[in-house]
Structures are given as structure tokens and as C-alpha cells.
N, C-alpha and C. Protein backbone atom coordinates (compact mmCIF):
# COMPACT_ATOMS: atom_id res chain seq x y z
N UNK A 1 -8.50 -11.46 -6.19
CA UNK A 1 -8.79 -12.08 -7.47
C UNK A 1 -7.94 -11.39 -8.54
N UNK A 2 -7.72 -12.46 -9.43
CA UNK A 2 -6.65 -11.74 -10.21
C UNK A 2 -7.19 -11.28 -11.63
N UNK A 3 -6.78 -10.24 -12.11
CA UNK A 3 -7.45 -9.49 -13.09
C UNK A 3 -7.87 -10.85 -14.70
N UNK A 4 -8.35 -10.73 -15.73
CA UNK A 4 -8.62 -11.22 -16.62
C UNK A 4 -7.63 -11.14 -17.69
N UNK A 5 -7.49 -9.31 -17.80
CA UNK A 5 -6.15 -8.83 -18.63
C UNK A 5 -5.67 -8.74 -17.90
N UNK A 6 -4.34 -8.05 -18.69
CA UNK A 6 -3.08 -6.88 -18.26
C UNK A 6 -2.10 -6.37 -19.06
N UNK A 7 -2.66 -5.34 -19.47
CA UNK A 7 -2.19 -4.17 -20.54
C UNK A 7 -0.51 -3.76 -19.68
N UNK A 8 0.29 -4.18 -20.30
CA UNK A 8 1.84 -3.57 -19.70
C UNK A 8 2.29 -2.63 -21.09
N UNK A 9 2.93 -1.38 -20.47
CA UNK A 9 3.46 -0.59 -21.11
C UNK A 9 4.47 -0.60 -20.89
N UNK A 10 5.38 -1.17 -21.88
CA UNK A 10 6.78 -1.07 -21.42
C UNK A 10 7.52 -0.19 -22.02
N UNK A 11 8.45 0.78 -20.82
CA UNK A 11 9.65 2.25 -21.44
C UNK A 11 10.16 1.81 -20.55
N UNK A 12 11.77 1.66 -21.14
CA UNK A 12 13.14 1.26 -20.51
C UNK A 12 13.59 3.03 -19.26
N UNK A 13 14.06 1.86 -18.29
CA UNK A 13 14.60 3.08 -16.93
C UNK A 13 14.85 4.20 -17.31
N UNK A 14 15.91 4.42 -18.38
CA UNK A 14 16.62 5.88 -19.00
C UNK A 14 15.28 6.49 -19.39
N UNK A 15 14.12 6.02 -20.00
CA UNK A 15 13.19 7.08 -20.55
C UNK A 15 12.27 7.41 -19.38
N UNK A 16 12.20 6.38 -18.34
CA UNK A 16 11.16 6.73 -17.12
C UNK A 16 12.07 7.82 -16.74
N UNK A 17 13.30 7.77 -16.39
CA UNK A 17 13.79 8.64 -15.42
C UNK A 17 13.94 10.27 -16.39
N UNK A 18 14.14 10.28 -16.99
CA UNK A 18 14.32 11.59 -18.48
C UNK A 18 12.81 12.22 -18.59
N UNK A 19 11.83 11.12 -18.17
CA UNK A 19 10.07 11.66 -18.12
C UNK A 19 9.83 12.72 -16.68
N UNK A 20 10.65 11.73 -15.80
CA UNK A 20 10.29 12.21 -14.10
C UNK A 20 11.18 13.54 -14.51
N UNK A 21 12.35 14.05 -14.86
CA UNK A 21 12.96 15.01 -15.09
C UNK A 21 12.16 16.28 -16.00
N UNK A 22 11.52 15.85 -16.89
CA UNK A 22 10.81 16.97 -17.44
C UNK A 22 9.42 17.28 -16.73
N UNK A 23 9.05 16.29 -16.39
CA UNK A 23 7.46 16.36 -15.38
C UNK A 23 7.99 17.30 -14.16
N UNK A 24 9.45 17.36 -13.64
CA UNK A 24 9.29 18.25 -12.82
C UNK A 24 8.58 18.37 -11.64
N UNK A 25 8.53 17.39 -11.24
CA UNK A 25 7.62 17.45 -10.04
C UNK A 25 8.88 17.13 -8.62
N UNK A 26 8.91 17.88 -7.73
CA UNK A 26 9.92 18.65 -6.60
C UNK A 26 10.18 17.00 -5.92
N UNK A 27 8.68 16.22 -5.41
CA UNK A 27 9.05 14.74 -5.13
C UNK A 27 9.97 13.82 -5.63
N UNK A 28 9.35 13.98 -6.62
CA UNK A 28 10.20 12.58 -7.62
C UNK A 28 11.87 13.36 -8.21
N UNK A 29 11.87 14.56 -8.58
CA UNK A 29 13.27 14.70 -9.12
C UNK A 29 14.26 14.73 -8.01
N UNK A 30 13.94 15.39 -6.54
CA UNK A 30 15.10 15.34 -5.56
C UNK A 30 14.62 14.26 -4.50
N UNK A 31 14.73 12.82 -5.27
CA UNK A 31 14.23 11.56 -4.20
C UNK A 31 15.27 11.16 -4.54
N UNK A 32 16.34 10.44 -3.28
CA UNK A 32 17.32 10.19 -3.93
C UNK A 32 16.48 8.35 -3.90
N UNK A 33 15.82 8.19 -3.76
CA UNK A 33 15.33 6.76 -4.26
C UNK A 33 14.78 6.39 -6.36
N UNK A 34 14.34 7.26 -6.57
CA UNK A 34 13.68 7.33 -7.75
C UNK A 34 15.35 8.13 -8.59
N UNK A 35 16.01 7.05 -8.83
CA UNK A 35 17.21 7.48 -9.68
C UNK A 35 17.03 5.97 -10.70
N UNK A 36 17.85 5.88 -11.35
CA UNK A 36 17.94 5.10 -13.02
C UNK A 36 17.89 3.55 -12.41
N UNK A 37 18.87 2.99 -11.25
CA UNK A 37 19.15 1.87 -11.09
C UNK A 37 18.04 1.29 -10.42
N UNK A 38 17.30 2.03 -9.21
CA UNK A 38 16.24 1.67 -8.76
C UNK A 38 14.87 1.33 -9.95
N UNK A 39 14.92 1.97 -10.83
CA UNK A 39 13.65 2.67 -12.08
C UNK A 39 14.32 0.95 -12.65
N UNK A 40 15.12 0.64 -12.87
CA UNK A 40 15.85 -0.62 -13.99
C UNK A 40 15.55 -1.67 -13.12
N UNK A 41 16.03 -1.59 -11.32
CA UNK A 41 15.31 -3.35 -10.85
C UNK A 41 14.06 -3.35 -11.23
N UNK A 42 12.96 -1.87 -10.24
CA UNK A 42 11.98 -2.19 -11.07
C UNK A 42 11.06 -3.04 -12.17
N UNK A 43 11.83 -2.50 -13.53
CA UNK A 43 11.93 -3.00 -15.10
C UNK A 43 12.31 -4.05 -15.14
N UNK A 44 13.03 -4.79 -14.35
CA UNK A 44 13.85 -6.09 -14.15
C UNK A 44 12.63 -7.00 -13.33
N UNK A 45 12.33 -6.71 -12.45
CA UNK A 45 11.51 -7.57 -11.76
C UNK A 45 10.07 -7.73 -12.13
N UNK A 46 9.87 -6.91 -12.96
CA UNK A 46 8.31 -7.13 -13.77
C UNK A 46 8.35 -7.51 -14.61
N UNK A 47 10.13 -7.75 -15.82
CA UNK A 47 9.79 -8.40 -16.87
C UNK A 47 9.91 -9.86 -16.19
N UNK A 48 11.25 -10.19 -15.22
CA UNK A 48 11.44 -11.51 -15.22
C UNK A 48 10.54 -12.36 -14.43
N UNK A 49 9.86 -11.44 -13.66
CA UNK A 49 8.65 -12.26 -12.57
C UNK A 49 7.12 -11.90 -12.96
N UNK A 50 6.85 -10.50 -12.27
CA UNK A 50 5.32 -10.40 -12.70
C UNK A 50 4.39 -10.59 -13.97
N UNK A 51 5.30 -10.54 -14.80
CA UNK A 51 4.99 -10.83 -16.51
C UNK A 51 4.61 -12.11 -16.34
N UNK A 52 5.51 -12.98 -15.95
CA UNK A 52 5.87 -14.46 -16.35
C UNK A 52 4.15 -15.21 -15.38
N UNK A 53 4.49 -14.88 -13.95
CA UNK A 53 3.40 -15.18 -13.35
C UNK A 53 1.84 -14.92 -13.90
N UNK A 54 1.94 -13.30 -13.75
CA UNK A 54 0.57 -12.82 -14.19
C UNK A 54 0.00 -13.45 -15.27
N UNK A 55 0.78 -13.56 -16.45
CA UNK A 55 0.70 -14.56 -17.63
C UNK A 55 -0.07 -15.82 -17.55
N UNK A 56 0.18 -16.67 -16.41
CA UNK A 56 -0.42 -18.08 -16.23
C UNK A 56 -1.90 -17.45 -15.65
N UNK A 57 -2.21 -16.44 -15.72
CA UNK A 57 -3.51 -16.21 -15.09
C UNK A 57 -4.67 -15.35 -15.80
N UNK A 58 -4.03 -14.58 -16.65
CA UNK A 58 -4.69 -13.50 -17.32
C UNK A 58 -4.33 -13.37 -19.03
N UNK A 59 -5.16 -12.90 -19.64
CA UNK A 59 -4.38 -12.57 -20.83
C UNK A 59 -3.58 -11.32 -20.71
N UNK A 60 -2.39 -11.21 -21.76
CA UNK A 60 -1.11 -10.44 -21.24
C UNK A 60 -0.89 -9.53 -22.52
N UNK A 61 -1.61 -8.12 -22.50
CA UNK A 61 -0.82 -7.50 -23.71
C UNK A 61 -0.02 -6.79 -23.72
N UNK A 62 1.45 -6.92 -24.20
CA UNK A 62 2.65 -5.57 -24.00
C UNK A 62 3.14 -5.14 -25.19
N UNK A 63 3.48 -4.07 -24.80
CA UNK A 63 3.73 -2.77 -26.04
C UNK A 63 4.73 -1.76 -25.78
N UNK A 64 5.60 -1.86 -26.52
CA UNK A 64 6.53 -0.96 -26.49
C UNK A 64 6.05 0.80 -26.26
N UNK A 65 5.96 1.26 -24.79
CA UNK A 65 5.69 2.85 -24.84
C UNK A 65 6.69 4.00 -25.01
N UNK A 66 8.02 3.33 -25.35
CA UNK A 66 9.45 4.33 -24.94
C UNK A 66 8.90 5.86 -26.25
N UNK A 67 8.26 5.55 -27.11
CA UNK A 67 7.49 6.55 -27.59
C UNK A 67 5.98 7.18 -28.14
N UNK A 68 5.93 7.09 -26.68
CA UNK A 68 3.99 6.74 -26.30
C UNK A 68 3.63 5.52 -27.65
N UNK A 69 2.17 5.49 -28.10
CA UNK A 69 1.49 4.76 -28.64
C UNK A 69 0.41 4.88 -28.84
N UNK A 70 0.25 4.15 -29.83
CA UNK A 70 -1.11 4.83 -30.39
C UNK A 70 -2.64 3.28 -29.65
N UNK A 71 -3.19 4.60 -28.45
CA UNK A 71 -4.04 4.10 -28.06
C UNK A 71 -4.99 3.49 -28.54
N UNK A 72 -5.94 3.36 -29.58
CA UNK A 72 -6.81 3.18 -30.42
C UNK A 72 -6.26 1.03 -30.94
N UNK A 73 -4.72 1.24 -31.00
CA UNK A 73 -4.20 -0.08 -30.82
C UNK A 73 -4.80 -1.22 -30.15
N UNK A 74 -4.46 -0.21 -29.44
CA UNK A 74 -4.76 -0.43 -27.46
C UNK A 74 -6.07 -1.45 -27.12
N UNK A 75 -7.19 -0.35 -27.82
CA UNK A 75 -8.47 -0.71 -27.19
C UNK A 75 -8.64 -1.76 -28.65
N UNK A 76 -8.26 -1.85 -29.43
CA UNK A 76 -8.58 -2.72 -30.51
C UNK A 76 -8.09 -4.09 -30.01
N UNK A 77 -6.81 -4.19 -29.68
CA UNK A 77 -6.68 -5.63 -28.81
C UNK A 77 -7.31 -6.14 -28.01
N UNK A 78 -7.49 -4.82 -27.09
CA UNK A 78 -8.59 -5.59 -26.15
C UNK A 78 -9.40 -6.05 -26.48
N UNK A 79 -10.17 -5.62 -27.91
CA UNK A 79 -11.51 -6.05 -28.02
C UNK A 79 -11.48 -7.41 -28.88
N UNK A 80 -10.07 -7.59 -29.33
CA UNK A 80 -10.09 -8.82 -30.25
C UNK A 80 -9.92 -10.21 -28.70
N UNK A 81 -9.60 -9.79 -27.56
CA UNK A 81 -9.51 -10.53 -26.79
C UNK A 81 -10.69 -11.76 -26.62
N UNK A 82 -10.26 -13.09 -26.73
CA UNK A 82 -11.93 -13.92 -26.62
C UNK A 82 -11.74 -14.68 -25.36
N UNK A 83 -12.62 -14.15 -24.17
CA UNK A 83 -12.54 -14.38 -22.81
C UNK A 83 -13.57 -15.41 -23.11
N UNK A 84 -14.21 -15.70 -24.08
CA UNK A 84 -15.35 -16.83 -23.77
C UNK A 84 -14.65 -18.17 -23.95
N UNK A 85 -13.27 -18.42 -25.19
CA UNK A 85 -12.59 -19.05 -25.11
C UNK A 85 -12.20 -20.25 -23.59
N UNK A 86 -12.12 -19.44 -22.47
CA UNK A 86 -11.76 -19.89 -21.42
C UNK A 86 -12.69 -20.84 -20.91
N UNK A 87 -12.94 -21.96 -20.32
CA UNK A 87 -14.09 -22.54 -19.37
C UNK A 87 -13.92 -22.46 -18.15
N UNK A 88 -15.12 -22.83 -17.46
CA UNK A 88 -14.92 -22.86 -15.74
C UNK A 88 -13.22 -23.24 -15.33
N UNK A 89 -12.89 -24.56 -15.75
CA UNK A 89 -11.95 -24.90 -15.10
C UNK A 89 -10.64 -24.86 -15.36
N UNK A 90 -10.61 -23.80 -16.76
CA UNK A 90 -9.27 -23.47 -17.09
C UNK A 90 -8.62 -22.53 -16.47
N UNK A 91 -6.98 -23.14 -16.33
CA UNK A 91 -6.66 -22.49 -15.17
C UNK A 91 -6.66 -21.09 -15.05
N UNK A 92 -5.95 -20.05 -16.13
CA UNK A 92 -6.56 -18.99 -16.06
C UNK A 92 -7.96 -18.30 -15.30
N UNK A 93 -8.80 -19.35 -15.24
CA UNK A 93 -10.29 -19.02 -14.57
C UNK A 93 -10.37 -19.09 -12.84
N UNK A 94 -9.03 -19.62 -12.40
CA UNK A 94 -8.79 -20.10 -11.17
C UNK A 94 -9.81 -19.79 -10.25
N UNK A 95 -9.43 -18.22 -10.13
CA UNK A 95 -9.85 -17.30 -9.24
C UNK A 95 -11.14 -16.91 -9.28
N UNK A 96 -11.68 -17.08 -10.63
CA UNK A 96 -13.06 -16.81 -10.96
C UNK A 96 -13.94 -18.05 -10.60
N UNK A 97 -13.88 -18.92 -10.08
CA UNK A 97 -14.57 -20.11 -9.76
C UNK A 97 -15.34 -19.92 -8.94
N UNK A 98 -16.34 -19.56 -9.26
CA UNK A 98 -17.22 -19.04 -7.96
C UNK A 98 -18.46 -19.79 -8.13
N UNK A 99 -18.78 -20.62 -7.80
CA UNK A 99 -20.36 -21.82 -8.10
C UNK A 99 -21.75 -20.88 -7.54
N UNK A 100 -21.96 -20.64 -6.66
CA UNK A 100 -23.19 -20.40 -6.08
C UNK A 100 -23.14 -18.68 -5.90
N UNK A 101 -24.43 -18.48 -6.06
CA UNK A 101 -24.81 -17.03 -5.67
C UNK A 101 -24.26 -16.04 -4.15
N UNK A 102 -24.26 -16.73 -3.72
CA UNK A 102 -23.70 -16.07 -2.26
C UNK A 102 -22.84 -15.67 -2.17
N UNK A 103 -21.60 -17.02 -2.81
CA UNK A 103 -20.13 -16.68 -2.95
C UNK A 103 -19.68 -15.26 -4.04
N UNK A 104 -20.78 -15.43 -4.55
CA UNK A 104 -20.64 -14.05 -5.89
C UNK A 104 -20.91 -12.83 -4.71
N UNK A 105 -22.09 -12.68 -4.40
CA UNK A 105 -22.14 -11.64 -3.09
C UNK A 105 -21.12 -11.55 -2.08
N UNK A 106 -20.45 -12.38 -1.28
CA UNK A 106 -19.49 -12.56 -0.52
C UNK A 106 -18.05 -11.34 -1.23
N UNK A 107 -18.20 -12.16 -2.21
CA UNK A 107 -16.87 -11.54 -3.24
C UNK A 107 -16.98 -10.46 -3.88
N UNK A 108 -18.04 -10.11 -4.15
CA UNK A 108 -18.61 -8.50 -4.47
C UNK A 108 -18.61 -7.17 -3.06
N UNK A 109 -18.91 -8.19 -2.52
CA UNK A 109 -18.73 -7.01 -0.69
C UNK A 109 -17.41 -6.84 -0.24
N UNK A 110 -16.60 -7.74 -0.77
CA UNK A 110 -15.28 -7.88 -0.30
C UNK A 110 -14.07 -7.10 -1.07
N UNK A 111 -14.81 -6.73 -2.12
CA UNK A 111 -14.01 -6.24 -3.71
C UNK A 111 -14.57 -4.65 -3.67
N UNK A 112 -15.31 -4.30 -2.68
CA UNK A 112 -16.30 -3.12 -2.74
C UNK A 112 -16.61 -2.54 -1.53
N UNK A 113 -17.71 -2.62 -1.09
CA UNK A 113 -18.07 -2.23 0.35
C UNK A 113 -17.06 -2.33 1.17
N UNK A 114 -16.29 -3.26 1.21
CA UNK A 114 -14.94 -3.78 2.62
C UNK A 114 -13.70 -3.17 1.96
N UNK A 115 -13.22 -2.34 0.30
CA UNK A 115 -12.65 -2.12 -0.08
C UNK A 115 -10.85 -1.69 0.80
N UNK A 116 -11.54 -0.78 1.42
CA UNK A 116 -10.37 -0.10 2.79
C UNK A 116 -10.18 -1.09 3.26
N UNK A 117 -10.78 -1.66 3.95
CA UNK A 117 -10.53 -2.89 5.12
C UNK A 117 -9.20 -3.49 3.90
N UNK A 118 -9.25 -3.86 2.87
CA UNK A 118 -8.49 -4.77 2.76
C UNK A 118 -6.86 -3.82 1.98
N UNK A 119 -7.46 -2.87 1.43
CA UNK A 119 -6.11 -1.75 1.37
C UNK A 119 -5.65 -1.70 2.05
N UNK A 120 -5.78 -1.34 3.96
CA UNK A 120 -5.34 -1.41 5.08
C UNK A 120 -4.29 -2.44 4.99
N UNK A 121 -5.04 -3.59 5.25
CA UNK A 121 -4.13 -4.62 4.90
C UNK A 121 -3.00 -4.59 4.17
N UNK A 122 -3.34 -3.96 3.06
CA UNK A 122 -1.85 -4.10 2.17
C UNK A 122 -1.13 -2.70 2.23
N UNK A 123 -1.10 -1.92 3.08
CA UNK A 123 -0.78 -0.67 2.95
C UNK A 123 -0.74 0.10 2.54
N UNK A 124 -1.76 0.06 1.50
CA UNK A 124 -2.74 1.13 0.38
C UNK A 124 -3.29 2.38 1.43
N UNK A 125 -2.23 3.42 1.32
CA UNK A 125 -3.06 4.87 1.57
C UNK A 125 -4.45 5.17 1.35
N UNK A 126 -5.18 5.48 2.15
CA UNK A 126 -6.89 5.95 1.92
C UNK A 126 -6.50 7.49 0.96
N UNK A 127 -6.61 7.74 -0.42
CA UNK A 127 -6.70 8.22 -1.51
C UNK A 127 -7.98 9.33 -1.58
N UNK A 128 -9.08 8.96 -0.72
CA UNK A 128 -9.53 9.81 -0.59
C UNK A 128 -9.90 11.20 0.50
N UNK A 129 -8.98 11.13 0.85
CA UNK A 129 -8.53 12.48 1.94
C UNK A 129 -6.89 12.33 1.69
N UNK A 130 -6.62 13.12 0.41
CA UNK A 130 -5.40 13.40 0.51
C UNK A 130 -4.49 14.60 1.47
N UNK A 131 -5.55 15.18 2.31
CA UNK A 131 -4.68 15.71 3.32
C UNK A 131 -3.82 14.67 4.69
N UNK A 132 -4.04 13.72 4.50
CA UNK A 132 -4.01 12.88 5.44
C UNK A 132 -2.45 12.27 4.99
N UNK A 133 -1.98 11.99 3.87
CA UNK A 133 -1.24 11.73 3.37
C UNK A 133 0.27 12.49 2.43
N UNK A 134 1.34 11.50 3.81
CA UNK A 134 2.18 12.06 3.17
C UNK A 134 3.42 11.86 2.89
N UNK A 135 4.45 12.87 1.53
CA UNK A 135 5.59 12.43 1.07
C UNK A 135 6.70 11.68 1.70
N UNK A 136 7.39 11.47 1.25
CA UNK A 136 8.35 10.63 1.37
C UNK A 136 9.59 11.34 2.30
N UNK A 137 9.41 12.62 2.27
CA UNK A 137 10.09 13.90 2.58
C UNK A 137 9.83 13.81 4.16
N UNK A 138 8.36 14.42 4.33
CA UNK A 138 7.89 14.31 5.72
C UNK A 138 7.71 12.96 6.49
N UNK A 139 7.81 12.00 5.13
CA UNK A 139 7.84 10.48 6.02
C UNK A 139 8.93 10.28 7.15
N UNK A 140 9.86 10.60 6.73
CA UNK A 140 11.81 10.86 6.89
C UNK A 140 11.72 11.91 8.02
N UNK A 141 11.29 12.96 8.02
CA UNK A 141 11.18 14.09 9.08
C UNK A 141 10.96 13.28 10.63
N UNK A 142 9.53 12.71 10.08
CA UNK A 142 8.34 11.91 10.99
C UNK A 142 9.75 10.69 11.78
N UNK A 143 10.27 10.22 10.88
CA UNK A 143 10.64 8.72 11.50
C UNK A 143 11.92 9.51 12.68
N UNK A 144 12.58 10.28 11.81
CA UNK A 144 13.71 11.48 12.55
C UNK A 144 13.72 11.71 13.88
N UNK A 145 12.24 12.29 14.05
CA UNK A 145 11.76 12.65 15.72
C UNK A 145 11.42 11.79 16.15
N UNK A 146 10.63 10.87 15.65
CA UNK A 146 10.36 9.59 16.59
C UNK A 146 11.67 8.79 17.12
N UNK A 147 12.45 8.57 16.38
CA UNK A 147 13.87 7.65 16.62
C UNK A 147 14.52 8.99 17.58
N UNK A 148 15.06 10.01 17.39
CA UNK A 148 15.93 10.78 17.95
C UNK A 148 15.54 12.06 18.85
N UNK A 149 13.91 12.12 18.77
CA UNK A 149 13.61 13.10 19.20
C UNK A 149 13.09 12.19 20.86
N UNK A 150 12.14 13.27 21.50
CA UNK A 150 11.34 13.19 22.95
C UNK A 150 10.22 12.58 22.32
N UNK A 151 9.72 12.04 21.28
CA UNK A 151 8.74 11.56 21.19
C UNK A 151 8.81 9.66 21.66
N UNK A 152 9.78 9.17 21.36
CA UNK A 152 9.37 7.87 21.61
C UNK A 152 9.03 7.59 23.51
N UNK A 153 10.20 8.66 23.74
CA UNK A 153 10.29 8.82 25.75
C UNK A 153 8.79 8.34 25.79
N UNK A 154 7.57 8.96 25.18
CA UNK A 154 5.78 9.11 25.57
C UNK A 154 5.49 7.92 25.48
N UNK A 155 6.07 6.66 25.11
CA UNK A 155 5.25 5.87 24.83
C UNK A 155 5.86 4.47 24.86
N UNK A 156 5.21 3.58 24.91
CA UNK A 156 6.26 2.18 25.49
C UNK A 156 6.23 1.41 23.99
N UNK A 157 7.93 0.89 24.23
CA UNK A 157 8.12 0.14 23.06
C UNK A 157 7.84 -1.33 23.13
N UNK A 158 7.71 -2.15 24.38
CA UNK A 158 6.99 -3.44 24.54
C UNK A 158 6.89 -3.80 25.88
N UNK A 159 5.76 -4.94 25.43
CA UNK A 159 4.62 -4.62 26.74
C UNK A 159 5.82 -5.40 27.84
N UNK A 160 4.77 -5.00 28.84
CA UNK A 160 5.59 -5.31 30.41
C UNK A 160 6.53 -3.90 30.51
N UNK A 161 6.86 -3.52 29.73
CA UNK A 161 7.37 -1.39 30.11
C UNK A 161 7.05 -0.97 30.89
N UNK A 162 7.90 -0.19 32.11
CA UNK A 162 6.71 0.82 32.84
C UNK A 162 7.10 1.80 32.54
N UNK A 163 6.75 3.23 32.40
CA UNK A 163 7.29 4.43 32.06
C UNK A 163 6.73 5.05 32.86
N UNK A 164 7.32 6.37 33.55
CA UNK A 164 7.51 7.59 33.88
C UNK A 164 7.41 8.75 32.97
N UNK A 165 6.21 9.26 32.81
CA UNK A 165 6.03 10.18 31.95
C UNK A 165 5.30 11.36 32.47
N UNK A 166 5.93 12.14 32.10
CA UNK A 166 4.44 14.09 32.72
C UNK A 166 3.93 14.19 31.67
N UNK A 167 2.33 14.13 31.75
CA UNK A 167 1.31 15.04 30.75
C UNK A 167 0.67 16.12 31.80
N UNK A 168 0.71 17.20 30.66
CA UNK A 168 0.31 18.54 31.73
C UNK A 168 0.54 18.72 33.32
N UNK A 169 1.73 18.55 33.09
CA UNK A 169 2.51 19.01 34.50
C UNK A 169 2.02 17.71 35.76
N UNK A 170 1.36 16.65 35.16
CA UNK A 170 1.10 15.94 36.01
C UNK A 170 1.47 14.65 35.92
N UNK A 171 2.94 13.82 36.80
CA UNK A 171 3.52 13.06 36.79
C UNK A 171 2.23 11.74 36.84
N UNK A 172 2.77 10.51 36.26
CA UNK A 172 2.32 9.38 36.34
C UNK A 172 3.42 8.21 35.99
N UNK A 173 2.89 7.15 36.44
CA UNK A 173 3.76 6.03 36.40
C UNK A 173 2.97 4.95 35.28
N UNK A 174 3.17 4.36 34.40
CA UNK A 174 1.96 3.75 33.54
C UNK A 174 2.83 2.04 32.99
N UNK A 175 2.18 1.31 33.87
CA UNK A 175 2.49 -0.34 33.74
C UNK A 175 1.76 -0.64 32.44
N UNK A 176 2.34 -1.06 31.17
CA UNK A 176 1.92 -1.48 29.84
C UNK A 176 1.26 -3.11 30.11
N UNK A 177 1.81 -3.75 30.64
CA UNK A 177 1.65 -5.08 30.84
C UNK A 177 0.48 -5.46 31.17
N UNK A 178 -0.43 -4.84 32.12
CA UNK A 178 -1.94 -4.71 32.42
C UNK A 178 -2.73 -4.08 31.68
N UNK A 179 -2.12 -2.73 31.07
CA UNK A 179 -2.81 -2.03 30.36
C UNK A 179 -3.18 -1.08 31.35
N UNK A 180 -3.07 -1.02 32.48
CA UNK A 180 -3.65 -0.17 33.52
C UNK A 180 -2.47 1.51 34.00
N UNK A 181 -3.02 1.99 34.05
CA UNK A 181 -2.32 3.25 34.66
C UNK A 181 -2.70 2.97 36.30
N UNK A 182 -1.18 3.39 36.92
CA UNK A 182 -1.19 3.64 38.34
C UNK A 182 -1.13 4.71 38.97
N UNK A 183 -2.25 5.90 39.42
CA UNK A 183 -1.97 6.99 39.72
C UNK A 183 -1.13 7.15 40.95
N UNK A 184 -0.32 8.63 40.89
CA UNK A 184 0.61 8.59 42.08
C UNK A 184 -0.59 8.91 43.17
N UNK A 185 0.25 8.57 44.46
CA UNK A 185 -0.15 8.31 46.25
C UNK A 185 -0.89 9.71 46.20
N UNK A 186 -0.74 10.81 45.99
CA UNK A 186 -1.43 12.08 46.04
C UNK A 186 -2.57 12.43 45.83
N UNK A 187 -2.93 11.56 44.18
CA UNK A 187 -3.82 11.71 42.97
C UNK A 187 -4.53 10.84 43.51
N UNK A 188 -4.55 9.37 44.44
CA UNK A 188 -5.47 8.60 44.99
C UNK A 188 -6.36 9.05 45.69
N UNK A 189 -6.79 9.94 45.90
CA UNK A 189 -7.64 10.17 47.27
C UNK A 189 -8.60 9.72 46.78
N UNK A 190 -9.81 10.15 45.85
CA UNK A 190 -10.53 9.37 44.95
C UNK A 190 -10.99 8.06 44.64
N UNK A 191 -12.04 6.97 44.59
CA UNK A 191 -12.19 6.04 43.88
C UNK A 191 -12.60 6.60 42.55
N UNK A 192 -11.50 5.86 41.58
CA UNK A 192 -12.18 6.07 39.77
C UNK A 192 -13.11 4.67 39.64
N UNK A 193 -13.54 4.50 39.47
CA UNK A 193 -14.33 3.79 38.86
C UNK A 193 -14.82 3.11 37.57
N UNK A 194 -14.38 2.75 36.47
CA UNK A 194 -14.74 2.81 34.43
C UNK A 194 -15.75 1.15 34.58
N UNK A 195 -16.74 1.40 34.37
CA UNK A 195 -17.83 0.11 34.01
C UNK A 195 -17.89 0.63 32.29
């Protein structure tokens, strides 16, 4: 559902990137992604698209931040905002069309309780265990060994694979296509059994 407002603060690339430089923070100043031209599509693609869109849906307030602003502005617009203005079926209200009680519950569990479930979806990091999560630095490390290291050897890249792999000194042969592991002639003596 799409928001009602949307407060945009707009500071041109040169002042985002001159901010990330004094903020000093080890991520953002030696990323070679977060430099001026990337910071400007950015700035480019939110004035010429997300503005324009979001607009047909929400009320839209923007404000020059290239030297902060005086918040108090801020919350005064908001409050001159008249959301009653709108009716059920104006389009702005699109998303808010919700007739019956259930659908309000439905959409409240879904916006809340199921919150993760749908971050997942969009590849929203779980925020609350920030040990779990990480830079852009170790992202790069991570992808490094997987592509060039012994790690991908462990594991099949699509199904119908069979691989030859040792865990703890103990060879196996493992058909992806069934899903089944085939123990070697040695390791059979045994019926396994899994109900």
C-alpha cells in the first residue's frame, strides 16, 4: 500500500557526497560504488520517475535540504495537509479501498505480524539482529570464495548434478535430482531407514 504523503528532501549529489566525506564513516567513503555519478543517477531517477509516479498517489512535499531546514516547516505542512479532501474513489485512495472489516484485518496482519515474510521478499535485511548482517566489503570477500574458492566444489549448482564430495574423511557420492544421497558399497551394510 502506498503511503498517503511523501516528505522528499532534496540535496544535489556534490552535497550528498561532501556529507558522506565528513560523516566519515570507513563504508561509505572507501566504496568505490557511493562516488558523485552513482549519488546523481540516483537524484536523477527519483526526480524524473519516483516523484512523478508517487505523486499520482500520495500527497508530495519537497524542499530544498542542500542546507538542512527548518523542521518546524516541515511538520507545519504536514499539518496543513487535508486528507479528508480525498473520497473513497479518488484515485489517490486507490490502495486504501478497503470495504469490509476483514479486508482491514487481512491488511493489518500483512503490514505487521507477516512484516519479515514480506521484507524477505523484497530483500530487506532482518534489522533486528544486526550481527547477522553484512557490508558490502565482506559481501565481495563472501562472493570471492564462493566463485574461486573450494566452496562451490560442496555443493551442486543444478539439479540432476551428481557430486563427489568428502565430509569428515568420509567419501560420498550425492545424486541432486532425487534429492537422495547414495552411500558408498562399504557404508551399506546397514538398512537406514527416515519415516
Amino acid at each position: 500500500m502506498r503511503p498517503h504523503l511523501v516528505v522528499y528532501l532534496d540535496v544535489p549529489a556534490a552535497v550528498v557526497a561532501e556529507r558522506i566525506k565528513q560523516r566519515n564513516i570507513p563504508y561509505e567513503v572507501n566504496s568505490k560504488l557511493m562516488n558523485e555519478k552513482y549519488l546523481a543517477n540516483i537524484e536523477e531517477l527519483y526526480k524524473q520517475r519516483y516523484l512523478k509516479e508517487i505523486s499520482t498517489h500520495a500527497e508530495l512535499l519537497v524542499y530544498d535540504w542542500s542546507n538542512y531546514g527548518d523542521i518546524e516547516t516541515v511538520v507545519e505542512d504536514i499539518e496543513r495537509v487535508d486528507f479528508d479532501c480525498f473520497g473513497k474513489y479518488d484515485p489517490k485512495m486507490k490502495d486504501w479501498r478497503i470495504f469490509t472489516t476483514w479486508e482491514w484485518n487481512e491488511a493489518r496482519m500483512k503490514y505487521t505480524t507477516d512484516k519479515q515474510f514480506l521484507m524477505n521478499l523484497l530483500n530487506v535485511p532482518r534489522l533486528d539482529v544486526p550481527e547477522l548482517l553484512i557490508d558490502g566489503h565482506d559481501a565481495g570477500k563472501r562472493f570471492e570464495v564462493w566463485n574461486n574458492g573450494n566452496a562451490a566444489s560442496h555443493f551442486p549448482t543444478r539439479a540432476g548434478q551428481t557430486r563427489k564430495q568428502t565430509i569428515d574423511g568420509i567419501k560420498s557420492e550425492t545424486s541432486w535430482l532425487a534429492g537422495q544421497s547414495e552411500l558408498p558399497a562399504q557404508r551399506n551394510k546397514c538398512q537406514l531407514n527416515f519415516y
